[in-house]
Protein backbone atom coordinates (compact mmCIF):
# COMPACT_ATOMS: atom_id res chain seq x y z
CA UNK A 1 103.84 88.67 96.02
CA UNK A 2 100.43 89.40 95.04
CA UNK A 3 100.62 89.30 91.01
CA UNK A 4 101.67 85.35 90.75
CA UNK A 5 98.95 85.26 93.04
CA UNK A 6 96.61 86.82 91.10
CA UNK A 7 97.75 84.84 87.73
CA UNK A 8 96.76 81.64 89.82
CA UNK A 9 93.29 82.71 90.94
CA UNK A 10 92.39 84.31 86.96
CA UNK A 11 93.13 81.30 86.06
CA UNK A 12 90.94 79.03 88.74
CA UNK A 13 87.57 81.85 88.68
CA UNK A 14 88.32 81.77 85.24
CA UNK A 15 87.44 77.93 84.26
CA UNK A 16 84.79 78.54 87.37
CA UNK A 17 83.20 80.93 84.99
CA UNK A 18 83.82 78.17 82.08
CA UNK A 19 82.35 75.65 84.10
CA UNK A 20 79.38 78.27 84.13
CA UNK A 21 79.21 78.72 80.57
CA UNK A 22 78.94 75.05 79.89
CA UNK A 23 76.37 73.89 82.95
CA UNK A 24 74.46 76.66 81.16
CA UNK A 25 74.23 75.20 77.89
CA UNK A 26 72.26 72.61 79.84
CA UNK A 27 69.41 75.04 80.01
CA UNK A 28 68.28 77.97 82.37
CA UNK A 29 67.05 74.98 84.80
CA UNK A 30 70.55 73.55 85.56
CA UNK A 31 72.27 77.08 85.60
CA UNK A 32 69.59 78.48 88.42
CA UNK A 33 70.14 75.08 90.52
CA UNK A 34 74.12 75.18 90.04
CA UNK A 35 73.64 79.01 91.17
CA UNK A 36 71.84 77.89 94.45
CA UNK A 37 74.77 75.73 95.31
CA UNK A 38 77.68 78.82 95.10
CA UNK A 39 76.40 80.23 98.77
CA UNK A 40 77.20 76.62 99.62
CA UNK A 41 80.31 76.11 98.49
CA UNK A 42 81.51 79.45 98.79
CA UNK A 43 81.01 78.44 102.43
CA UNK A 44 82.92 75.97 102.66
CA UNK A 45 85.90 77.81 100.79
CA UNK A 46 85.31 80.80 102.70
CA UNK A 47 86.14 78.28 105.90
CA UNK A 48 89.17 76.91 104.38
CA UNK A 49 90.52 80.49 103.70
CA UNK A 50 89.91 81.40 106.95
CA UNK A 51 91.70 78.65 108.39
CA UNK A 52 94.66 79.67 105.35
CA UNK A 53 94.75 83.07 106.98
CA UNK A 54 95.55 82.18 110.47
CA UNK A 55 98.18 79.35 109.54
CA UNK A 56 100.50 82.15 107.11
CA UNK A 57 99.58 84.85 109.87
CA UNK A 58 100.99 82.86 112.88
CA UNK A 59 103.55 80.65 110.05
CA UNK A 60 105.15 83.94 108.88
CA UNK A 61 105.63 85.12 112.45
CA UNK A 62 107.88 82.40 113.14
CA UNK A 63 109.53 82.44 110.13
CA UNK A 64 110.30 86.12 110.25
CA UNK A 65 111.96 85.06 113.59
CA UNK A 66 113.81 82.47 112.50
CA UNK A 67 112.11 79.27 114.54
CA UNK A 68 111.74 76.50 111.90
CA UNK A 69 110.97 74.04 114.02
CA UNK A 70 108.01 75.28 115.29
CA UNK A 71 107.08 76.65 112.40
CA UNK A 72 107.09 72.95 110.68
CA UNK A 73 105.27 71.95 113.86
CA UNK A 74 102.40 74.97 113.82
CA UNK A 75 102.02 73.64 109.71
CA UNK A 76 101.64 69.67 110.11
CA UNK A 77 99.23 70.79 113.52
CA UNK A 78 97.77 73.20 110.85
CA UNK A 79 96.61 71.15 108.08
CA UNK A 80 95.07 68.48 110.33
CA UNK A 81 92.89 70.70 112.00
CA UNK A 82 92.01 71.72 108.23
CA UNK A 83 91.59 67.49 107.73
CA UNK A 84 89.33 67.31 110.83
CA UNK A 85 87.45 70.36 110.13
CA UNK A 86 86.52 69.64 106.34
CA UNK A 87 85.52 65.42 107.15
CA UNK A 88 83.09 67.07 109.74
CA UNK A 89 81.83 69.64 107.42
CA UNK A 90 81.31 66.68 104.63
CA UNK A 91 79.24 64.61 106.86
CA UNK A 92 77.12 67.04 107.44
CA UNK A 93 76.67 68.71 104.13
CA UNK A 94 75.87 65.31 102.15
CA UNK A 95 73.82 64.32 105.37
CA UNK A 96 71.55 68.09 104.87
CA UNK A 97 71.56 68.33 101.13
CA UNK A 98 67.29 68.37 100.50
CA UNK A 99 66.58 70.09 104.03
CA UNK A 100 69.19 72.99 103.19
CA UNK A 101 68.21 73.78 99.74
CA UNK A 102 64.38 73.25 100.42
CA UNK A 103 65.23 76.45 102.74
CA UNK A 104 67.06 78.35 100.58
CA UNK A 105 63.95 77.62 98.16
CA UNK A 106 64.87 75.42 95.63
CA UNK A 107 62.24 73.57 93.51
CA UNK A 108 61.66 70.14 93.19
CA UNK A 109 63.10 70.58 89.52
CA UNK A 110 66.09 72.37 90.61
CA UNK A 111 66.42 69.84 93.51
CA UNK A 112 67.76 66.24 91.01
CA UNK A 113 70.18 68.78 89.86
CA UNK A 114 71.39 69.65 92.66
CA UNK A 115 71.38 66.10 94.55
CA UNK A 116 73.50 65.00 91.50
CA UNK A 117 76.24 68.28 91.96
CA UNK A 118 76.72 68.49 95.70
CA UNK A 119 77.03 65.11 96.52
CA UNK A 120 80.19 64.53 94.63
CA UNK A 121 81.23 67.90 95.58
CA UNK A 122 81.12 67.11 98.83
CA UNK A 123 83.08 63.64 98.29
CA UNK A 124 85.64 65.85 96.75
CA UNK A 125 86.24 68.96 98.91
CA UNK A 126 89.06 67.45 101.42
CA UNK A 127 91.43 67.29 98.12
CA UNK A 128 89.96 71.45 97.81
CA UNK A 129 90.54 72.45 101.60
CA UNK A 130 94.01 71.07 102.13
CA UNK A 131 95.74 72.12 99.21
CA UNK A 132 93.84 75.93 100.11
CA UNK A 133 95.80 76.12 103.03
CA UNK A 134 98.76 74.28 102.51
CA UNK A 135 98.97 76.59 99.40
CA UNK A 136 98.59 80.04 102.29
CA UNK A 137 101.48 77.99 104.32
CA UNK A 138 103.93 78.21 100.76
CA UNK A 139 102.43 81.63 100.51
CA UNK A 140 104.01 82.75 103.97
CA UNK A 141 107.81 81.83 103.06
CA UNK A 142 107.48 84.21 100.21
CA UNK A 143 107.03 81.65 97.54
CA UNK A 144 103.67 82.91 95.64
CA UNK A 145 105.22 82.02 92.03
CA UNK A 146 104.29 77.59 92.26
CA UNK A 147 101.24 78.02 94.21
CA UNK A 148 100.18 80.01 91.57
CA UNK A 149 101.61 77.44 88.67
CA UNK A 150 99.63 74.97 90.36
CA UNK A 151 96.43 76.63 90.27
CA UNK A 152 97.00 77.75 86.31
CA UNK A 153 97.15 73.69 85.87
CA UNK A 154 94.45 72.73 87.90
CA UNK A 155 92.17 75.68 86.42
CA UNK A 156 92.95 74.59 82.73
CA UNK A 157 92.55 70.54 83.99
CA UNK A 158 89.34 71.80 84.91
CA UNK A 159 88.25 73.45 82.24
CA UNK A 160 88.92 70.86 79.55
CA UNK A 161 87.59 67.97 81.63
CA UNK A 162 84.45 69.92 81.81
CA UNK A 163 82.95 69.41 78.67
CA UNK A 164 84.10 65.58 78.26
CA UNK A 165 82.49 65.07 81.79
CA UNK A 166 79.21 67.21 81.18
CA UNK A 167 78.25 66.01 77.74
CA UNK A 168 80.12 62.64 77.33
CA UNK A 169 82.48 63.45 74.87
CA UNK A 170 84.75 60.88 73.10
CA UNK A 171 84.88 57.63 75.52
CA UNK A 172 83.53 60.03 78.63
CA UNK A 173 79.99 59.38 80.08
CA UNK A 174 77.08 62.07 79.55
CA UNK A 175 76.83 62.84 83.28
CA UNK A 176 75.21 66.43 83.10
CA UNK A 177 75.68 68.62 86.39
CA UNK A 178 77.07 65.60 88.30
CA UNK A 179 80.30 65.86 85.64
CA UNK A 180 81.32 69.29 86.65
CA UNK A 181 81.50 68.48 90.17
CA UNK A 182 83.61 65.21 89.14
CA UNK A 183 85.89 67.66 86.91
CA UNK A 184 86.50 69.78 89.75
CA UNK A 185 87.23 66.92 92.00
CA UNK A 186 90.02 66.14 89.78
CA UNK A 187 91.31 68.94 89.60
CA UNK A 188 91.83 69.14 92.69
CA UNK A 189 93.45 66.29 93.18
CA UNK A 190 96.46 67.93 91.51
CA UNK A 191 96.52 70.93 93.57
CA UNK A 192 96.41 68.46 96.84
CA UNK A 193 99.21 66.33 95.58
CA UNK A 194 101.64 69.39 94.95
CA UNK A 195 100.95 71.11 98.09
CA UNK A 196 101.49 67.79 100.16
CA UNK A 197 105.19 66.81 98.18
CA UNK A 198 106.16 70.71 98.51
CA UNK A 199 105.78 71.39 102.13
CA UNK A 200 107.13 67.85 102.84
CA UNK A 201 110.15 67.76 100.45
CA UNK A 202 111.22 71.56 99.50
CA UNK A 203 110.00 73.49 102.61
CA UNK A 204 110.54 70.85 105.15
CA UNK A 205 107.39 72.27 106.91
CA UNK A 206 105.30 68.82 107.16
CA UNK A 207 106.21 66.53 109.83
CA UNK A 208 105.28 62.97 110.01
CA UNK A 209 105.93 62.73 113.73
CA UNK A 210 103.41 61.88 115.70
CA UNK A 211 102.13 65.46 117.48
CA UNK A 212 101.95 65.98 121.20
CA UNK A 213 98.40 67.09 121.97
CA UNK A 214 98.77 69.76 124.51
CA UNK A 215 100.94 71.66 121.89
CA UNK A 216 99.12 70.57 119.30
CA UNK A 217 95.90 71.92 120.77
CA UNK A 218 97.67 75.29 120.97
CA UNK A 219 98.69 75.67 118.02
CA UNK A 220 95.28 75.23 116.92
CA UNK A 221 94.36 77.78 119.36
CA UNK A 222 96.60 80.02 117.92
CA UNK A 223 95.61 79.62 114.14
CA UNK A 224 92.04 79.34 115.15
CA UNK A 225 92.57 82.66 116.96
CA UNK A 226 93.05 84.41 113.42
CA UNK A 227 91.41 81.78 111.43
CA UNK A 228 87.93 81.64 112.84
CA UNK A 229 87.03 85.28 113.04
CA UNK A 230 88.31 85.04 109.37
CA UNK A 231 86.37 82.28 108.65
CA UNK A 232 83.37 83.96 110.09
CA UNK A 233 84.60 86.86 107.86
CA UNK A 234 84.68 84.83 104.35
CA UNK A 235 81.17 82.72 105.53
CA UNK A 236 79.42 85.85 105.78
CA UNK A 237 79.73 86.32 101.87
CA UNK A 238 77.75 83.35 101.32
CA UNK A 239 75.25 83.67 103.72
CA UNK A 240 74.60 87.37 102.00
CA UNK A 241 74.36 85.73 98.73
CA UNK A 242 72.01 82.84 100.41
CA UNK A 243 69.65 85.83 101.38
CA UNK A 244 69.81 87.64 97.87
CA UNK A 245 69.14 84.68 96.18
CA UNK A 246 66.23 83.89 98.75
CA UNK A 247 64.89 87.34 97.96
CA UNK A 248 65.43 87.08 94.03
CA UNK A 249 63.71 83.51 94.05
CA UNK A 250 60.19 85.58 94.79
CA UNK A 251 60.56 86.94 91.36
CA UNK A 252 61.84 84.70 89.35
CA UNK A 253 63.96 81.79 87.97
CA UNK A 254 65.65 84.10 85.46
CA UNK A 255 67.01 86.71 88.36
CA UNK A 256 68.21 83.93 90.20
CA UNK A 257 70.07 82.40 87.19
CA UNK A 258 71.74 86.45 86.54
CA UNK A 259 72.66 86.87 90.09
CA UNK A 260 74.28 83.11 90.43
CA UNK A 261 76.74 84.37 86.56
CA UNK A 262 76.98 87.40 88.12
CA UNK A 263 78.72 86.43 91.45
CA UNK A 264 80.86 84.39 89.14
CA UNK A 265 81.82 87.69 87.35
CA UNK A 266 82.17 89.53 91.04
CA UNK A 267 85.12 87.02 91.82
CA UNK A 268 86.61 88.02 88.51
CA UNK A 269 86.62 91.83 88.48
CA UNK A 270 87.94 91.88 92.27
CA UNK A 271 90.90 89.62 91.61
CA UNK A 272 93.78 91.86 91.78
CA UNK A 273 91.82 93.30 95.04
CA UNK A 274 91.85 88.99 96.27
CA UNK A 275 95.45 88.65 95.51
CA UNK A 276 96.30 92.25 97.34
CA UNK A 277 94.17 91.28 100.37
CA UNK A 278 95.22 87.55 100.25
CA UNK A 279 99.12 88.60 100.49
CA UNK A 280 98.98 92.12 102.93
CA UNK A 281 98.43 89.80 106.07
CA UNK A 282 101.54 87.34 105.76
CA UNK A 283 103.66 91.03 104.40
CA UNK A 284 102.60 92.97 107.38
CA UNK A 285 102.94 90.23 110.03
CA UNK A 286 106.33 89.12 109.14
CA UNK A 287 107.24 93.09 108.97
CA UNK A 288 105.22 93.80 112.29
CA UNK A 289 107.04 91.03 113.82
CA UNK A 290 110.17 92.72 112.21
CA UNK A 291 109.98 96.02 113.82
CA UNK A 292 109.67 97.61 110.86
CA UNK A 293 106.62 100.00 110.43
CA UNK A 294 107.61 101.84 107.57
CA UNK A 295 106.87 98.69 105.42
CA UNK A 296 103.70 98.12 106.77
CA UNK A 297 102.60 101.87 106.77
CA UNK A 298 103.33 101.64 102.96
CA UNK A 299 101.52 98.75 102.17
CA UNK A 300 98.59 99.83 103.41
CA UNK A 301 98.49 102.99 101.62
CA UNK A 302 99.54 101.08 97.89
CA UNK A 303 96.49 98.90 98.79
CA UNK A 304 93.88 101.11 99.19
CA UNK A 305 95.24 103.61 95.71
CA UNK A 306 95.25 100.48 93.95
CA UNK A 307 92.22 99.53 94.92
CA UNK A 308 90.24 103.04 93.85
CA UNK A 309 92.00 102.81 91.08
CA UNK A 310 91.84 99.44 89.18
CA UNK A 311 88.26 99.02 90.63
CA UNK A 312 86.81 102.13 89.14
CA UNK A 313 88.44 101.21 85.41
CA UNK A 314 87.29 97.76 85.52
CA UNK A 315 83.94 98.81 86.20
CA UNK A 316 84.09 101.64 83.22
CA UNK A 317 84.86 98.55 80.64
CA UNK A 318 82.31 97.01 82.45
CA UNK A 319 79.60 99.56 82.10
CA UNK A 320 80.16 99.55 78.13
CA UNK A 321 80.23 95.94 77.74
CA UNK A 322 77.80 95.01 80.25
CA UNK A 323 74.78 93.78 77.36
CA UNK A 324 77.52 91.95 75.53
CA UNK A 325 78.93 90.50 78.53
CA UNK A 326 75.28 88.90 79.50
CA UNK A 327 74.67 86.99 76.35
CA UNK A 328 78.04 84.94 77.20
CA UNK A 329 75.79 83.23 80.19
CA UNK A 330 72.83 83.08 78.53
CA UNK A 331 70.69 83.13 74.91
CA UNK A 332 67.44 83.92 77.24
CA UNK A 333 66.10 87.99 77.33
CA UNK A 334 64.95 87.73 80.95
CA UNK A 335 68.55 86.40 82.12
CA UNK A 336 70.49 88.90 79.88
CA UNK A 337 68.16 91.87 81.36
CA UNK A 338 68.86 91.15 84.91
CA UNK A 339 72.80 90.20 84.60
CA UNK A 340 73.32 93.50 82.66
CA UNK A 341 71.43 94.98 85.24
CA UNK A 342 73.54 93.55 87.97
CA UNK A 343 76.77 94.35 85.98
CA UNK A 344 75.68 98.38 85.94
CA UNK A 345 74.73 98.60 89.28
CA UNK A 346 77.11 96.47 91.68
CA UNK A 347 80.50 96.97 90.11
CA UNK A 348 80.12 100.94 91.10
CA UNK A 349 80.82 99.47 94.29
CA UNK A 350 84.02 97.32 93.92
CA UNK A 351 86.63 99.99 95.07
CA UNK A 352 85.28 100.86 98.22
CA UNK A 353 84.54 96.91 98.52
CA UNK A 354 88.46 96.26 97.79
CA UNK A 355 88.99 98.63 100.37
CA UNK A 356 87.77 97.21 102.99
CA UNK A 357 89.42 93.88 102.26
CA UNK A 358 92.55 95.34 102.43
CA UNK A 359 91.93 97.38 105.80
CA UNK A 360 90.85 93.86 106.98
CA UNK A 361 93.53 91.52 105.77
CA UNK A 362 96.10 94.65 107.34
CA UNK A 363 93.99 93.85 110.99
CA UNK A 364 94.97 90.34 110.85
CA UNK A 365 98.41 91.02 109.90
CA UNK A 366 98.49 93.09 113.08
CA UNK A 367 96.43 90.20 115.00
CA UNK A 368 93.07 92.17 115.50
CA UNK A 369 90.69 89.67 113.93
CA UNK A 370 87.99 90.75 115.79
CA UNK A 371 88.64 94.18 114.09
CA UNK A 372 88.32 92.76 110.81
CA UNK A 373 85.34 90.84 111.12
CA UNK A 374 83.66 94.02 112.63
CA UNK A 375 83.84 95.02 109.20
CA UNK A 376 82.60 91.99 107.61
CA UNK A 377 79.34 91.62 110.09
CA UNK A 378 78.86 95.64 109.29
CA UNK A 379 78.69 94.74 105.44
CA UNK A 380 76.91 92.11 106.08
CA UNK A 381 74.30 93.47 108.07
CA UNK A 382 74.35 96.65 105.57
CA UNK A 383 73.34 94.43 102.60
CA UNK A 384 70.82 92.74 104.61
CA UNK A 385 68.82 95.87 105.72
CA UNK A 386 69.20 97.95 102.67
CA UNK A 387 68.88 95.17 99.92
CA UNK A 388 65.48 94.17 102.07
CA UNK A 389 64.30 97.52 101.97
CA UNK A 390 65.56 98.09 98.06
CA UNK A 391 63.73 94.86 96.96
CA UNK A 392 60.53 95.53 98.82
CA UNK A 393 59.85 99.05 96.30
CA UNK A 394 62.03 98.81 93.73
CA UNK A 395 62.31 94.50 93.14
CA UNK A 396 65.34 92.73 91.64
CA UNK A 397 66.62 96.40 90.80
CA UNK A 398 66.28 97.53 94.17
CA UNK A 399 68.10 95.00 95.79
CA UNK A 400 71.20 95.00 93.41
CA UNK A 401 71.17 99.05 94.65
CA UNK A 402 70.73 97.68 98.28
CA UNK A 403 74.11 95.67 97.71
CA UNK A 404 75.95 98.52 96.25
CA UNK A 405 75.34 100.93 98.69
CA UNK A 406 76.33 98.75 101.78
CA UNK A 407 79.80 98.42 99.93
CA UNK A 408 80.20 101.77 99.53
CA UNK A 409 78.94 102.68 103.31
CA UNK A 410 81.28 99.82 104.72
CA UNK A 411 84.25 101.04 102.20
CA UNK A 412 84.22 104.77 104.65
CA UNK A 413 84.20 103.01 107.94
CA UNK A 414 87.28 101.09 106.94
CA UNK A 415 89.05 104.09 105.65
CA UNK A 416 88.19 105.30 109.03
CA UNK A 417 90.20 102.18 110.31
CA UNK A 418 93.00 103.00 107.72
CA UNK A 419 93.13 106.55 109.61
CA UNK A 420 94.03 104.66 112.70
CA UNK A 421 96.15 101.99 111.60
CA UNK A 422 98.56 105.17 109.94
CA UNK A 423 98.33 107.27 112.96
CA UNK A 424 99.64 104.19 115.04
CA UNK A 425 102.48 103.24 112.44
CA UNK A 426 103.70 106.39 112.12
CA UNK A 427 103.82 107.03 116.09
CA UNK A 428 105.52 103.59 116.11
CA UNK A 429 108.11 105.01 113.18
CA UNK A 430 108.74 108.00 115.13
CA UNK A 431 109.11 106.14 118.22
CA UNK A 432 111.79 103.76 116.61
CA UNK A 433 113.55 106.53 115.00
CA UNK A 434 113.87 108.73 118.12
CA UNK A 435 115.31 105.23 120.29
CA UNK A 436 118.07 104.95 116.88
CA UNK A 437 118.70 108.96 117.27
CA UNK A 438 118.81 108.43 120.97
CA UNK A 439 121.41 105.46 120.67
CA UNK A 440 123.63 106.80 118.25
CA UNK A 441 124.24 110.03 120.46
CA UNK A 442 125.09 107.95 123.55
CA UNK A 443 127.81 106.48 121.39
């Protein structure tokens, strides 16, 4: 389930880092103020994942029991609570644009770049939200290969209209940042059209009937009960990058510029860690659901081995490419210096990160949310304290060491939770095969 997966999202984070590349030929200027805006739109994905999470947790439930019906009904309620939630978050964002970046510290030179990039981004995101978790609803009935073909097209559509839309190639307009929010937007498009047809057409899982709104609101209830503290879980990402990048902004435009390539990167090396995460909470609640511990117990265990390691020989290609690696993003010393920097120091980290994603994606499969995002506020709270205390005597250095270390710190509390979670499968095994032992001698 989780390699198709992974294809899908390479190939999305991998035109995101094209779309990088070419915003950065634009100058160090346009780079730093398109790096301001990923806490901000990581955001607003993070939301829409969370929301993807609850829908294939409570969606796989029902499928793993057999009820159709409701499950088409808990889907259509599903996605319009996605359609209500991302209008509302629109409004606001295009409505907050100069106040919220003005906090985060952006210049008045940073600031026409980033009027021109998040106001058609914003236009744009309902064709990004629904497809996100209409995609985790074709996810949940064990079909990972199209939602994955889908996001290999949309990634490459991205990635060529890119350069036509940025520097007004052939019969396109020169529209700068503005055109790599417009090439995204289309992009999307595609993603939102195949999502809509499939669910409708091939998994009969869309109804067009109008919903009754007592069951409607619990359904939403239900998702939201998974979905939210997941949410919460994904936003907190952003808001730790919003306070790194606060914190690197007292040094300098250059740092900011790294860290903004070099969360870009961070998406990249964790993929396979993503996909894992992304698929262990529809596996385990359809098994949970299932009665069938043994399934779960083992899924948990391949997670966290691959985890250590693919992590650990990413990050030794990483460590002896790191210099080369830098000068992809950027022909300027300072910006080299601190992404290399970034790309020796964080990376350690990654395997105790991926850990903890999986541990937490296993807690929703189980429906303890508020398990999970325990260990989301604990990381978050981690990087926080010890990047604040690593910046304030060791500067842009320290801080990158802050965010490491609250990785690896919140990677042993959730192998703590691991513990737990085998000690209760197994004494759930044991439990089911003593009632089987037990039945077959009364017969």
């Amino acid at each position: 389930m989780a390699v198709p997966m992974g294809y899908g999202l390479l190939a999305v984070l991998g035109f995101s880092l094209v779309d990088t590349y070419f915003v950065s030929l634009l100058g160090t200027q346009a780079l730093a103020a398109i790096s301001f805006t990923f806490p901000v739109t990581f955001f607003v994905s993070a939301l829409a994942m969370g929301l993807g999470t609850g829908l294939s947790a409570c969606l796989a439930r029902l499928l793993g029991q057999g009820q159709h019906q409701d499950a088409a009904r808990l889907t259509s309620d599903g996605l319009l609570l996605a359609l209500t939630t991302v209008i509302i978050v629109a409004a606001l964002g295009i409505s907050t644009i100069q106040p919220l970046f003005r906090l985060l510290g952006a210049s008045d030179t940073l600031m026409v770049y980033i009027q021109d990039y998040m106001f058609y981004w914003y236009v744009a995101i309902p064709f990004l939200v629904i497809p996100m978790v209409g995609n985790a609803a074709i996810r949940a009935t064990g079909d990972t290969k199209t939602p994955s073909r889908v996001m290999i097209i949309a990634g490459f559509m991205n990635g060529v209209l890119d350069p036509l839309l940025i520097f007004g190639i052939g019969p396109f307009p020169e529209l700068g940042v503005k055109g790599a929010a417009i090439a995204s937007g289309l992009s999307w498009l595609i993603t939102f059209a195949v999502a809509i047809y499939l669910l409708r057409y091939r998994e009969q899982l869309l109804l067009l009937t109008k919903p009754n709104l007592a069951n409607m609101l619990k359904n939403w209830r239900k998702i939201a009960a998974i979905g939210m503290p997941a949410s919460i879980t994904n936003m907190l990402s952003p808001v730790n990058n919003a306070f790194i990048m606060w914190q690197l902004a007292a040094f300098s435009t250059t740092a900011v510029a790294a860290y903004g390539a070099g969360t870009r990167l961070e998406a990249i090396l964790l993929i396979g860690m993503i996909a894992v995460s992304s698929m262990l909470s529809p596996f385990i609640a359809q098994n949970s659901s299932a009665n069938k511990p043994q399934r779960c117990l083992t899924a948990i265990r391949l997670a966290i081995r691959y985890s250590l390691i693919s992590q650990l020989s990413i990050y030794l290609l990483i460590a002896l490419t790191a210099p080369y690696i830098a000068t992809l993003f950027s022909d300027e010393s300072a910006v080299i210096t601190h992404l290399s920097l970034y790309l020796y120091i964080i990376p350690a980290s990654f395997a105790m990160q991926g850990i903890m994603m999986a541990i937490a994606s296993s807690l929703n499969g189980l429906n303890r949310p508020i398990s999970a995002l325990s260990l989301s506020v604990l990381r978050s709270l981690l990087i926080i304290s010890l990047s604040s205390i690593g910046g304030f005597y060791y500067g842009e250095k320290g801080i990158f060491f802050g965010i490491a270390g609250a990785n690896v710190l919140v990677g042993l509390v959730a192998l703590y939770y691991a513990q737990k979670l085998q000690l209760e499968l197994r004494a759930e095994l044991n439990k089911q095969r003593s009632d089987e032992l037990s039945e077959q001698l009364s017969h």
